[in-house]
Protein backbone atom coordinates (compact mmCIF):
# COMPACT_ATOMS: atom_id res chain seq x y z
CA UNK A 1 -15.08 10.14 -34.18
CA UNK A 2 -13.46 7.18 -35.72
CA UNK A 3 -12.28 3.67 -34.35
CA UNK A 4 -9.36 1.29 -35.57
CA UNK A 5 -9.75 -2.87 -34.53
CA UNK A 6 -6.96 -3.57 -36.69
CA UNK A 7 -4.96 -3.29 -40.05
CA UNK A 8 -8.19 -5.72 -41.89
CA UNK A 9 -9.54 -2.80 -44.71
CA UNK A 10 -12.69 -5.25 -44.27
CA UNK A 11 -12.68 -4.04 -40.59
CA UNK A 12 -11.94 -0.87 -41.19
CA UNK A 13 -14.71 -0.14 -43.70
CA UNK A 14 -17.54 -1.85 -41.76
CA UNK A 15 -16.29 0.86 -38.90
CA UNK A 16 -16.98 3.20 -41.11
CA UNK A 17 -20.29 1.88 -42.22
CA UNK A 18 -21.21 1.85 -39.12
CA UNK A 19 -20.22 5.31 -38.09
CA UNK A 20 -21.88 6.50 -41.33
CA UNK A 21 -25.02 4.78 -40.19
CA UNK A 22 -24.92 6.44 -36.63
CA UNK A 23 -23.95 9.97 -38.15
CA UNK A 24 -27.07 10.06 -40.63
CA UNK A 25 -24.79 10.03 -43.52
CA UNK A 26 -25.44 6.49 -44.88
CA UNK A 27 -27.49 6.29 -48.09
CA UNK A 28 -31.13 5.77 -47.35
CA UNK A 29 -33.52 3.94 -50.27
CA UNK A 30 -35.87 6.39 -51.20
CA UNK A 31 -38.94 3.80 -51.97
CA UNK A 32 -39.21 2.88 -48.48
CA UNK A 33 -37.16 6.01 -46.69
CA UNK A 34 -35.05 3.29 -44.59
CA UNK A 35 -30.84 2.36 -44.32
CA UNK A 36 -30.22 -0.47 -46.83
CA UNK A 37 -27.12 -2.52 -45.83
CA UNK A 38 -24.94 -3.59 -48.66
CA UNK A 39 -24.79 -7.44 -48.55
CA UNK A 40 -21.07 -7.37 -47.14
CA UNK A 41 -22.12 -5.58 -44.14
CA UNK A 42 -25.39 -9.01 -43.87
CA UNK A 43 -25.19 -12.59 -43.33
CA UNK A 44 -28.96 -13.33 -43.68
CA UNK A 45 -30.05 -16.43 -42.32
CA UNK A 46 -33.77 -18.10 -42.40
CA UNK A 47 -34.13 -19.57 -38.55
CA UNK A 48 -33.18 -18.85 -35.05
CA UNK A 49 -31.57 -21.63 -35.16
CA UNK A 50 -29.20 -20.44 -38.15
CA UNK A 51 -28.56 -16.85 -36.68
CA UNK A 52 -27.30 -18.66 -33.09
CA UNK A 53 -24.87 -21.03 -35.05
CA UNK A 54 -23.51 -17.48 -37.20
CA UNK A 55 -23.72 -15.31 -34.27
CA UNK A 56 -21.77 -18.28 -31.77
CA UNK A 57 -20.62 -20.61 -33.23
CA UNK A 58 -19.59 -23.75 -30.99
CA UNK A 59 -21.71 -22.19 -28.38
CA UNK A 60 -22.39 -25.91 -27.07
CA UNK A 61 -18.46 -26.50 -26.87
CA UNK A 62 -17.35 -23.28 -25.63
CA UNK A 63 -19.78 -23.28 -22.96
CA UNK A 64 -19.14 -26.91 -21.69
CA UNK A 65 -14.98 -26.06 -22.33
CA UNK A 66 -14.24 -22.28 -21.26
CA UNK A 67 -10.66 -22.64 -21.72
């Protein structure tokens, strides 16, 4: 099974990733037996705070201005 979003090789290779992940087929560190994501596929943050402003950003403006 395989999906397209668009023409982005970025895109395209973090489907994959993904489908890898899902299929069993993505490498898995042996020390602790779990998937490691490369750090193109993360976006680590330290607070809540930080992972609500990455994950929507504007949230505050967007919600008070839908259109």
């Amino acid at each position: 099974m395989g999906a397209q979003f668009s023409e982005d090789v970025g895109t395209q290779e973090f489907s994959e990733n993904l489908l890898r992940i899902g299929e069993g087929t993505y490498p898995i560190d042996e020390n602790c037996g779990q998937v490691v994501l490369a750090n193109e596929l993360c976006n680590v943050v330290e607070t809540p705070e930080q992972l609500i402003n990455e994950v929507y950003p504007k949230i505050v403006n967007n919600y008070t201005n839908p259109g």
